[in-house]
N, C-alpha and C. Protein backbone atom coordinates (compact mmCIF):
# COMPACT_ATOMS: atom_id res chain seq x y z
N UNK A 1 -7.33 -7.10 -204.51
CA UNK A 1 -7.70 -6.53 -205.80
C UNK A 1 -9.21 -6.64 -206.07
N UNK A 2 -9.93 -7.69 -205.67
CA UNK A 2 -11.11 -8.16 -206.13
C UNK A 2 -12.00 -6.29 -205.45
N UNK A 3 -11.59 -6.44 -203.90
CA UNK A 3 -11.97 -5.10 -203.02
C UNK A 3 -11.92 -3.99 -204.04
N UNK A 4 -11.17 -2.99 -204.90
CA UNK A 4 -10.36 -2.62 -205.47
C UNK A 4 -11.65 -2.26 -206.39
N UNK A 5 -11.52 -3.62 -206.88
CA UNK A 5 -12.73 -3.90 -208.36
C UNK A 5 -13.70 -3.81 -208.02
N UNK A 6 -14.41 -3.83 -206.64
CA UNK A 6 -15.93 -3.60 -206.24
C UNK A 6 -15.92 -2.27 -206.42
N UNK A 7 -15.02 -1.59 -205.62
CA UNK A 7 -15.73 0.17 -205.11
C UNK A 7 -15.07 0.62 -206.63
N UNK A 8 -14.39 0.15 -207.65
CA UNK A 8 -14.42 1.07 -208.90
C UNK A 8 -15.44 0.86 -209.44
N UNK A 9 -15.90 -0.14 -209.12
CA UNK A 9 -17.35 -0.58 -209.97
C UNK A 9 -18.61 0.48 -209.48
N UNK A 10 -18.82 0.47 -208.11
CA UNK A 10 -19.64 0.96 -207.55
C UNK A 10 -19.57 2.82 -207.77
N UNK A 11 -18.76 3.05 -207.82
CA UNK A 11 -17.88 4.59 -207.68
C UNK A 11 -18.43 4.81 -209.22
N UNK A 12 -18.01 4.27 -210.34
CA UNK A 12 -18.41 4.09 -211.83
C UNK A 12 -19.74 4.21 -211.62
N UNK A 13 -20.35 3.41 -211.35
CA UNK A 13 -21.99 3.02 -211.48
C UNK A 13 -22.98 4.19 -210.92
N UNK A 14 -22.44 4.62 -209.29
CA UNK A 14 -22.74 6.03 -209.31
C UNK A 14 -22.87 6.92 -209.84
N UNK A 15 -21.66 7.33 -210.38
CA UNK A 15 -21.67 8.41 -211.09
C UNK A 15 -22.42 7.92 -212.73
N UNK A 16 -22.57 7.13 -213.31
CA UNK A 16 -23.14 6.71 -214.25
C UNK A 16 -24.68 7.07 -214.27
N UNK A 17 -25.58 6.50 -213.31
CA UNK A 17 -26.82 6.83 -213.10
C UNK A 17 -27.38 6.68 -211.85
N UNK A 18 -26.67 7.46 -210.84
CA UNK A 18 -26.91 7.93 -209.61
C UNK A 18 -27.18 9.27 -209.79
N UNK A 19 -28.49 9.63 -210.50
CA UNK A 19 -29.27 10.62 -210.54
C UNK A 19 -30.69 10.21 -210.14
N UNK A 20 -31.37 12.32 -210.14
CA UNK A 20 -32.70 11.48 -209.50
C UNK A 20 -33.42 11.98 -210.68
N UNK A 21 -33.44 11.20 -211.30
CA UNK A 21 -33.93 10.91 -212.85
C UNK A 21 -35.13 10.53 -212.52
N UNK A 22 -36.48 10.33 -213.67
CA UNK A 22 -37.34 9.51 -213.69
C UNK A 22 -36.93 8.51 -214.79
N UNK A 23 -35.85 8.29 -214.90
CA UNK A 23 -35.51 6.91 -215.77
C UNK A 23 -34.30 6.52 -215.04
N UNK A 24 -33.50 6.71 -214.21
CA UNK A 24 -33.23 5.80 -213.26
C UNK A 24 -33.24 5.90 -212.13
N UNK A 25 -34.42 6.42 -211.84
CA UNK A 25 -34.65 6.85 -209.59
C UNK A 25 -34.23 5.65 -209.21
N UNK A 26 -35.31 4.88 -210.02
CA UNK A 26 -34.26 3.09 -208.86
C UNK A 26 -33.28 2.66 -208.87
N UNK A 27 -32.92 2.46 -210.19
CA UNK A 27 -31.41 2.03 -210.19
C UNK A 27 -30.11 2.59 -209.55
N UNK A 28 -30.55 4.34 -210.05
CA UNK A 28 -29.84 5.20 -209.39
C UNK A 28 -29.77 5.64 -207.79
N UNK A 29 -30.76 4.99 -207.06
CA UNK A 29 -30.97 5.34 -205.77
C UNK A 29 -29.91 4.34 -205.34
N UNK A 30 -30.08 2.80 -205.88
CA UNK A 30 -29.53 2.31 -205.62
C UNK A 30 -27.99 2.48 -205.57
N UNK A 31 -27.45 2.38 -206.34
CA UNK A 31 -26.13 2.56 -206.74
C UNK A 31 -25.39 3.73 -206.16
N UNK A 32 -26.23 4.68 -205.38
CA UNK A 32 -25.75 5.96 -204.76
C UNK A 32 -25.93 5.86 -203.16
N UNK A 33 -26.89 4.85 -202.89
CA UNK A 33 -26.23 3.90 -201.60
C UNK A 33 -25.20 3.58 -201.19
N UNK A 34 -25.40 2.45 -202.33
CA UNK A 34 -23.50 1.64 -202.47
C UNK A 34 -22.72 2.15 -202.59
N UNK A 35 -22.98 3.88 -203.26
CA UNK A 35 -21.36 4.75 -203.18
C UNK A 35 -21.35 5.53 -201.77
N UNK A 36 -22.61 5.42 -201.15
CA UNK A 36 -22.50 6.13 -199.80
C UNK A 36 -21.95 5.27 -198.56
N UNK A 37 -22.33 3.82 -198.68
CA UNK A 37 -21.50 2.52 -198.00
C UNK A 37 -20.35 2.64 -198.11
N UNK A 38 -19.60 2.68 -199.83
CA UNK A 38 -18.36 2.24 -199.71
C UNK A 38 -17.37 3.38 -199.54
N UNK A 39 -18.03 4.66 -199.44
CA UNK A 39 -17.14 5.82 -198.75
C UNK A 39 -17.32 6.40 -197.31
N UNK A 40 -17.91 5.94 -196.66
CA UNK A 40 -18.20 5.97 -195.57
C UNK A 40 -17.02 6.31 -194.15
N UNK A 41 -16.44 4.99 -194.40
CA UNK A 41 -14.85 5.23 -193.84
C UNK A 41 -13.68 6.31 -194.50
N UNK A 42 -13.45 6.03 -196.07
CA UNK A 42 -12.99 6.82 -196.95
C UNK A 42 -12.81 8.79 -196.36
N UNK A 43 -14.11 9.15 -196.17
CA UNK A 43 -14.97 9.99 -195.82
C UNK A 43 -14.00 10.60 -194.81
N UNK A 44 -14.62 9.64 -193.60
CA UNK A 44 -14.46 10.45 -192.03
C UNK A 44 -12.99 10.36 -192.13
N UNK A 45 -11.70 9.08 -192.56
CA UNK A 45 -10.37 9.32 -192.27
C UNK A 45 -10.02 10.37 -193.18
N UNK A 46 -10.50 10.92 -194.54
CA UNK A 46 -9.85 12.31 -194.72
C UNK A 46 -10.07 13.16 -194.11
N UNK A 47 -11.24 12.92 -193.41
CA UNK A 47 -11.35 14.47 -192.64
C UNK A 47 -10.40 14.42 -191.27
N UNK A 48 -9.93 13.13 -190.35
CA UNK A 48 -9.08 13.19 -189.50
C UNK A 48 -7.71 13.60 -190.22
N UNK A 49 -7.54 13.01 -191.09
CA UNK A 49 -5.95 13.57 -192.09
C UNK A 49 -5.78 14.46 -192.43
N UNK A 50 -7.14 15.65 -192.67
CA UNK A 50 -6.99 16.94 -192.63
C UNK A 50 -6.94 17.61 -191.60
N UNK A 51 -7.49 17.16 -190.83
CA UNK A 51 -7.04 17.74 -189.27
C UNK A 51 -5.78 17.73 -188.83
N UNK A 52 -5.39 16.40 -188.97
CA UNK A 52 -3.85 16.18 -188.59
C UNK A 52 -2.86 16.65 -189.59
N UNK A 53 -3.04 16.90 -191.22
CA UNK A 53 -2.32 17.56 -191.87
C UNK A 53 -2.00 19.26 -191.38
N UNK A 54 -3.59 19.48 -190.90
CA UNK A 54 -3.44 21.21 -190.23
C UNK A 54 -2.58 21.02 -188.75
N UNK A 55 -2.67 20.54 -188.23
CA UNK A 55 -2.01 20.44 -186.87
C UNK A 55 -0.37 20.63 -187.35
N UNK A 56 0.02 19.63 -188.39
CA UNK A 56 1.24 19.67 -188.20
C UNK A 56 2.12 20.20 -189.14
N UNK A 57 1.30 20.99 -190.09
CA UNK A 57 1.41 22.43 -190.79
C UNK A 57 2.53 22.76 -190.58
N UNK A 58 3.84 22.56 -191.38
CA UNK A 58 4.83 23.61 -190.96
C UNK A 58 4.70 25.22 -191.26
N UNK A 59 5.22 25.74 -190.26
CA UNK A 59 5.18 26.97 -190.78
C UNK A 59 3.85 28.28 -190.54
N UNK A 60 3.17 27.32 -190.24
CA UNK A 60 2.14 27.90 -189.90
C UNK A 60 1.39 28.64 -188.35
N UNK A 61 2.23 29.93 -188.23
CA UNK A 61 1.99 30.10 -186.80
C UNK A 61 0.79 29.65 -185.93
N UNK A 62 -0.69 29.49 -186.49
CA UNK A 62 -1.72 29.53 -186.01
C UNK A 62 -2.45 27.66 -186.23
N UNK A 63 -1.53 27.14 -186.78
CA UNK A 63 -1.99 25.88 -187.05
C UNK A 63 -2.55 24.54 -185.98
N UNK A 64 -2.77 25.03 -184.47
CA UNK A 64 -3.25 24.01 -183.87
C UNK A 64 -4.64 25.09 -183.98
N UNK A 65 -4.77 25.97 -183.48
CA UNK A 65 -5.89 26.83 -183.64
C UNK A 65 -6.61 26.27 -184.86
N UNK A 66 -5.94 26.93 -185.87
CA UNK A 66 -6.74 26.02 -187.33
C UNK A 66 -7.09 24.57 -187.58
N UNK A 67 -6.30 23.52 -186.81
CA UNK A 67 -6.64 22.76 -186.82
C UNK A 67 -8.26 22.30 -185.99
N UNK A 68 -7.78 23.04 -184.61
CA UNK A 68 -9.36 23.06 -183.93
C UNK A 68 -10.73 23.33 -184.75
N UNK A 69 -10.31 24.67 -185.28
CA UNK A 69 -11.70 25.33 -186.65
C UNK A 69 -11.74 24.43 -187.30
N UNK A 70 -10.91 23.25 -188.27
CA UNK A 70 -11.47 22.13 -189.09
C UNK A 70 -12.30 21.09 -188.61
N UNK A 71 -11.68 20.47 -187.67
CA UNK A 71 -12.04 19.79 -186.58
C UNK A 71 -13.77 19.90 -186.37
N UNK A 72 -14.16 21.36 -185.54
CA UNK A 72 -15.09 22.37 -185.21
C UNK A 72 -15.93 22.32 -186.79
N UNK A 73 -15.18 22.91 -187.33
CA UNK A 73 -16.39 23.03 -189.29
C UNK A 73 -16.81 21.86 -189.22
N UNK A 74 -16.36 21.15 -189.46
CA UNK A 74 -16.19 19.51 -190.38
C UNK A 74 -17.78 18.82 -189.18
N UNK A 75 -17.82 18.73 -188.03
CA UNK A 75 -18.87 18.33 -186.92
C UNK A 75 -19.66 19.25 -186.99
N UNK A 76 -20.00 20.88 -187.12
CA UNK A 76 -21.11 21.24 -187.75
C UNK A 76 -21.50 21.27 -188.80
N UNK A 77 -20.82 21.36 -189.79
CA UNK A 77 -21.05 21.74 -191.43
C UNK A 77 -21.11 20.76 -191.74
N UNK A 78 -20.53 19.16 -192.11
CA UNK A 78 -20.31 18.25 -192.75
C UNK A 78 -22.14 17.55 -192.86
N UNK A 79 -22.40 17.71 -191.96
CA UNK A 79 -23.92 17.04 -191.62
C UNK A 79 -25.03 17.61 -192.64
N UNK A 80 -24.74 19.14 -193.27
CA UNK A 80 -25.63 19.80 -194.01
C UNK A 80 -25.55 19.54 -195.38
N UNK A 81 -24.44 18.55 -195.80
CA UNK A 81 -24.56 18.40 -196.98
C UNK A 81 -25.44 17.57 -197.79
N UNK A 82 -26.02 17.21 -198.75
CA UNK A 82 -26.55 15.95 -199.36
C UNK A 82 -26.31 14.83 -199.38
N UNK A 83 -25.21 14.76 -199.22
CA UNK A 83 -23.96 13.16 -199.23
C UNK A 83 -23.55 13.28 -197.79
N UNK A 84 -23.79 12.45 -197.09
CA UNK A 84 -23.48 11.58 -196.01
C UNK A 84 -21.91 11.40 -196.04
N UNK A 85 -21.07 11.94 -196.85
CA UNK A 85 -19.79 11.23 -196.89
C UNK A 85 -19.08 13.13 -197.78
N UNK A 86 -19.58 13.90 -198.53
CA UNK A 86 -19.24 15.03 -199.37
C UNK A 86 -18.57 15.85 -198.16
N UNK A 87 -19.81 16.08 -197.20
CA UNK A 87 -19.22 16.90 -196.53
C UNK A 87 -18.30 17.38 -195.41
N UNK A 88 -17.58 15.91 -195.05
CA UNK A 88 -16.34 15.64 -194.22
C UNK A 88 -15.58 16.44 -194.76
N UNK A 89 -14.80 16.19 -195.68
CA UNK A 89 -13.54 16.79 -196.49
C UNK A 89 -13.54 17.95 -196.59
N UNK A 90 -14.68 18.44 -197.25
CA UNK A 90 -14.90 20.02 -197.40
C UNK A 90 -14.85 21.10 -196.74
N UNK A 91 -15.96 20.49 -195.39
CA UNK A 91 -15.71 21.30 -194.09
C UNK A 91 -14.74 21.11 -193.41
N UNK A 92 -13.86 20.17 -193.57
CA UNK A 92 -12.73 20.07 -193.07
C UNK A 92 -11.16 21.26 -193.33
N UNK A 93 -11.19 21.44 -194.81
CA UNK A 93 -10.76 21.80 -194.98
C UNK A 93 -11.05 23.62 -195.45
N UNK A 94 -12.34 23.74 -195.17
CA UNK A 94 -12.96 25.02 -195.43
C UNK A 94 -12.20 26.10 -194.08
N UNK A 95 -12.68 24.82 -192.71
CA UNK A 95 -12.20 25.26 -191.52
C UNK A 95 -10.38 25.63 -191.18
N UNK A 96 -10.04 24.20 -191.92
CA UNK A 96 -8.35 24.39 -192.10
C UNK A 96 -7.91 25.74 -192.76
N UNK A 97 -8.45 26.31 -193.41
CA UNK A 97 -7.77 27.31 -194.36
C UNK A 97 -8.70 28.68 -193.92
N UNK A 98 -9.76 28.17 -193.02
CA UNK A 98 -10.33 29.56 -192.41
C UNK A 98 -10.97 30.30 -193.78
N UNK A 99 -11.45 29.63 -194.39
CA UNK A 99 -12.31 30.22 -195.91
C UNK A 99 -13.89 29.60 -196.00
N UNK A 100 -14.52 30.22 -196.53
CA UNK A 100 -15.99 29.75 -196.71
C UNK A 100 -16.16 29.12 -197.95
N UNK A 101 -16.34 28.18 -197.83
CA UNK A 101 -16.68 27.30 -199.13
C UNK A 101 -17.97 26.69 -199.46
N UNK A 102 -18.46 26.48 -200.66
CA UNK A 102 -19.98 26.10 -200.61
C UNK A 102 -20.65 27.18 -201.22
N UNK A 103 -21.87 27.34 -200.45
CA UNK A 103 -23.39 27.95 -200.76
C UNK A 103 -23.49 27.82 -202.63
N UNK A 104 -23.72 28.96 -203.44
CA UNK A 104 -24.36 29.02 -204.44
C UNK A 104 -23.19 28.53 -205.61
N UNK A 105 -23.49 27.67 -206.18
CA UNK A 105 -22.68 27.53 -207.47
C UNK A 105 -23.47 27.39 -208.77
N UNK A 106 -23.21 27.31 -209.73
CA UNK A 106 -23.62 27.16 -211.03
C UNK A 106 -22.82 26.31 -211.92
N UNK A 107 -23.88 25.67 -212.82
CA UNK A 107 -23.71 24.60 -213.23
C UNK A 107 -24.69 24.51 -214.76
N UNK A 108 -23.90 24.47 -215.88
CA UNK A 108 -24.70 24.90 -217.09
C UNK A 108 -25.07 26.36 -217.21
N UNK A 109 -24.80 27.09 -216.17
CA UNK A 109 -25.43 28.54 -216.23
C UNK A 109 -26.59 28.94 -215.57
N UNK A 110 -27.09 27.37 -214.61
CA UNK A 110 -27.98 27.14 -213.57
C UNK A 110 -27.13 27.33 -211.96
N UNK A 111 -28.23 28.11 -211.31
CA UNK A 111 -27.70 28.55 -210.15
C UNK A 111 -27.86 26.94 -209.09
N UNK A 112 -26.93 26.45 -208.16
CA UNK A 112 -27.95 25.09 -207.42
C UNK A 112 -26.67 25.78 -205.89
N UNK A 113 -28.07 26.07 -205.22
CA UNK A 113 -28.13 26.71 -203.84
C UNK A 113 -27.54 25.48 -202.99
N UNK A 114 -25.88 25.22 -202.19
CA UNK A 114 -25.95 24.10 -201.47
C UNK A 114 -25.59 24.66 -200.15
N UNK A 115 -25.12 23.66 -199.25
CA UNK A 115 -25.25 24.40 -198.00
C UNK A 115 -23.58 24.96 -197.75
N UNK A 116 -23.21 25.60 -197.07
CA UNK A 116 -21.81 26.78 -196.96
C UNK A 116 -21.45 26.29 -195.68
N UNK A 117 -20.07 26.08 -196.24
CA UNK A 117 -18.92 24.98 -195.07
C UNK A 117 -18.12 26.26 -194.61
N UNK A 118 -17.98 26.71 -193.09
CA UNK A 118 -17.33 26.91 -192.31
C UNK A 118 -17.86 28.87 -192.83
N UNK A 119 -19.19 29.24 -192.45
CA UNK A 119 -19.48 29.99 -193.01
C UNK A 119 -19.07 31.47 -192.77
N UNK A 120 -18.62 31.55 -191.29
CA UNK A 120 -18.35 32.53 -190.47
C UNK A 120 -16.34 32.86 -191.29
N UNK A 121 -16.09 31.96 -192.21
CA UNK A 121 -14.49 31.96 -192.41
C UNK A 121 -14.77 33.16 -193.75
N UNK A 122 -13.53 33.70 -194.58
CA UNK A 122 -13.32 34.79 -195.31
C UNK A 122 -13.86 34.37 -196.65
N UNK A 123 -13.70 34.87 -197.55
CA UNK A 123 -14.51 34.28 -198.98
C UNK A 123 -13.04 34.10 -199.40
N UNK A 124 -12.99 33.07 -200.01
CA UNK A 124 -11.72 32.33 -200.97
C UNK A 124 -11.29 32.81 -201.87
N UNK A 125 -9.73 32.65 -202.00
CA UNK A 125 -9.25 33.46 -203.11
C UNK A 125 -8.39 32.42 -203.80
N UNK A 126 -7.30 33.32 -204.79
CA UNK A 126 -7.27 32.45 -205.62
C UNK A 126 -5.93 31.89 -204.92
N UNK A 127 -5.09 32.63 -203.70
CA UNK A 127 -3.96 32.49 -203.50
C UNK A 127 -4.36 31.54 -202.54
N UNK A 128 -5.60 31.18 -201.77
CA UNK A 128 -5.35 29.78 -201.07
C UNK A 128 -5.14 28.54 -201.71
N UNK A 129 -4.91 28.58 -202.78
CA UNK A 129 -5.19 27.23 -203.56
C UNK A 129 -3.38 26.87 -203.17
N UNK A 130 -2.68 27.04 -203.25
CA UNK A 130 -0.87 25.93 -202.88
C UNK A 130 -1.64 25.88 -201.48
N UNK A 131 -2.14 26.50 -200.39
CA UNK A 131 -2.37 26.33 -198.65
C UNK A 131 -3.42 24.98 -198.94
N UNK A 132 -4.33 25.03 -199.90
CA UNK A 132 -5.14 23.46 -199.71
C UNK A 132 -4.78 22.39 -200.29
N UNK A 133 -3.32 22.66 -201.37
CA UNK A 133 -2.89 21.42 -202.26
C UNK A 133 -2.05 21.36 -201.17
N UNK A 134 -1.44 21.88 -200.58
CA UNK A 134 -0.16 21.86 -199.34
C UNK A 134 -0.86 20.69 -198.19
N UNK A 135 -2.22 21.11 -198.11
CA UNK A 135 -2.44 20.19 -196.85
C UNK A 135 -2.80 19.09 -197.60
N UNK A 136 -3.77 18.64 -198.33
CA UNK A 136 -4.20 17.37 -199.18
C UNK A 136 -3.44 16.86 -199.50
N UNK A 137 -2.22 17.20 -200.38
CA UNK A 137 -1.08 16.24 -199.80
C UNK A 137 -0.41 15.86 -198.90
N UNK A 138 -0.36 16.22 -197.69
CA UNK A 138 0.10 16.41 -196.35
C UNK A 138 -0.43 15.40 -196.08
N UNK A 139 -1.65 14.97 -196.50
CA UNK A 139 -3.19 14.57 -195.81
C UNK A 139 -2.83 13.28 -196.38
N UNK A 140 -2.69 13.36 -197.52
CA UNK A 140 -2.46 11.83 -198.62
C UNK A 140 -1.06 11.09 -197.78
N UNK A 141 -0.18 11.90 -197.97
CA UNK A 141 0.91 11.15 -196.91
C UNK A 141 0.70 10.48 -195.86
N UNK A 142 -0.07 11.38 -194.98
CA UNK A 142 -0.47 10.59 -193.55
C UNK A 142 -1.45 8.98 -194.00
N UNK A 143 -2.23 9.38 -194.55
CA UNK A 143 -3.23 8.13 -194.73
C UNK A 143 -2.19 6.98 -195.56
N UNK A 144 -1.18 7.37 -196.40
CA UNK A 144 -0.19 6.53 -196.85
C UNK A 144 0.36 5.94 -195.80
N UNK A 145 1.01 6.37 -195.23
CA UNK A 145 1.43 6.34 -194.26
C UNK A 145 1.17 5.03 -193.03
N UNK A 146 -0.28 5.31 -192.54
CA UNK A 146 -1.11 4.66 -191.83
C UNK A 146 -1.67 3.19 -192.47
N UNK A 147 -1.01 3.64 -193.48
CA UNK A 147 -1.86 2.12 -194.42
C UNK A 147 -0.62 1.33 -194.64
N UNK A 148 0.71 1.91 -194.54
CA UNK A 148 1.54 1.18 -194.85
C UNK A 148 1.83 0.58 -193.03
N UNK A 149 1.95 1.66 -192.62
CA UNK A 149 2.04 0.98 -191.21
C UNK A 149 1.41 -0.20 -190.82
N UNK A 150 0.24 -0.38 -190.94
CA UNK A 150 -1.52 -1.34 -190.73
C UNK A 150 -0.63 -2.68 -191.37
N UNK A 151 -0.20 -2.42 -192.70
CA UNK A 151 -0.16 -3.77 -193.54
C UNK A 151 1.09 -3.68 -192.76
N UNK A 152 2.02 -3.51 -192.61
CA UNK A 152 3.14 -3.83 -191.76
C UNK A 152 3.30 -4.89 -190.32
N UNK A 153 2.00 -4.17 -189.73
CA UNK A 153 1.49 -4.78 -188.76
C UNK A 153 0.92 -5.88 -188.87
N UNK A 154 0.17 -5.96 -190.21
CA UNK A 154 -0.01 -7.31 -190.38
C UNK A 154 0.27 -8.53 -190.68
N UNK A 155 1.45 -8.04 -191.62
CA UNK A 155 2.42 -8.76 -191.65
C UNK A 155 3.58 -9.84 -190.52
N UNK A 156 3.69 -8.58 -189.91
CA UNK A 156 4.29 -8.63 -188.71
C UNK A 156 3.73 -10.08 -187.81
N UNK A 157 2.19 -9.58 -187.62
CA UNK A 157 1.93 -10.37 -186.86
C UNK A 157 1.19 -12.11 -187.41
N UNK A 158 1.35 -12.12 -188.60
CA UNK A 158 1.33 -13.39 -189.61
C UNK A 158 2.42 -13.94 -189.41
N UNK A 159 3.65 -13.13 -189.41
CA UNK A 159 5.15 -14.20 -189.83
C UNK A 159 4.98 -14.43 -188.21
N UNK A 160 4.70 -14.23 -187.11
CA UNK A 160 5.25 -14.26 -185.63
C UNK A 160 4.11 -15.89 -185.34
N UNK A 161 2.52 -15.92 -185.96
CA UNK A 161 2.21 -16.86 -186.04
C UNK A 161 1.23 -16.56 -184.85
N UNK A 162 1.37 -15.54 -184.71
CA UNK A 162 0.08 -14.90 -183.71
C UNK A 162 -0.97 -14.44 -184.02
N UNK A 163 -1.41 -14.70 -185.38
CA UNK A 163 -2.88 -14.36 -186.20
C UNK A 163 -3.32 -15.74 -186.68
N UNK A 164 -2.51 -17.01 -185.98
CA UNK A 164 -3.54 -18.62 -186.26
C UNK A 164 -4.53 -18.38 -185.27
């Protein structure tokens, strides 16, 4: 729990004043470190869980193919983002669903130019949205999954007396 209570703290504090302000560049530089540390891992296993959510896609005739393109996005595209950790997921799943996601958005009615995940894929509509809640939960399962397994294992190997 204490673990738990750090990265909400840190995750909070980020987003709090992890801007590049001239009233909190420092503080905020800081604290957007610590959210880049403590997602780090976070990061790269969603983007393997989206891979492996696309792989095992029911239903989906083309889904090891698609899985390759996420795979493929996610190792070129992920690197162009601002965040060291943003652009795993995105390109991951830009590639999974074979859609272009990214470049220009707006914000207040301000245009902010970012970089475009899996760019060569179709422009997004509104009907991919159940195909990316379909895999993200797919995705959440697996990492459930893997975490319950892990503590299982650890368990396991505490009661056997092979972790003194």
């Amino acid at each position: 729990m204490p673990a738990v209570a750090a990265y909400k703290a840190i995750n909070t504090l980020d987003s709090m004043v992890g801007h590049k302000d001239e009233r909190y560049l420092f503080f905020g530089r800081v604290s957007a470190r610590l959210d880049d540390l403590a997602n780090f891992v976070p990061a790269r296993l969603t983007f393997l869980a989206l891979v492996a959510a696309t792989w095992l896609g029911a239903g989906h005739p083309r889904r090891r193919a698609r899985a390759k393109e996420a795979w493929r996005a996610a190792l070129a595209d992920a690197p162009k983002h601002d965040s060291p950790n943003a652009g795993w997921p995105e390109a991951a799943l830009a590639g999974a669903l074979g859609v272009r996601l990214g470049g220009t958005n707006y914000y207040d009615g301000e245009p902010l130019v970012g970089p475009t995940f899996c760019p060569a894929g179709r422009r997004a509509e509104p009907e991919d949205i159940p195909a990316a809640i379909a895999l993200i939960e797919l995705a959440a399962w697996l990492v459930l999954a893997l975490g319950l397994a892990a503590g299982l294992a650890v368990i396991g190997v505490r009661a056997s007396g092979a972790g003194r």
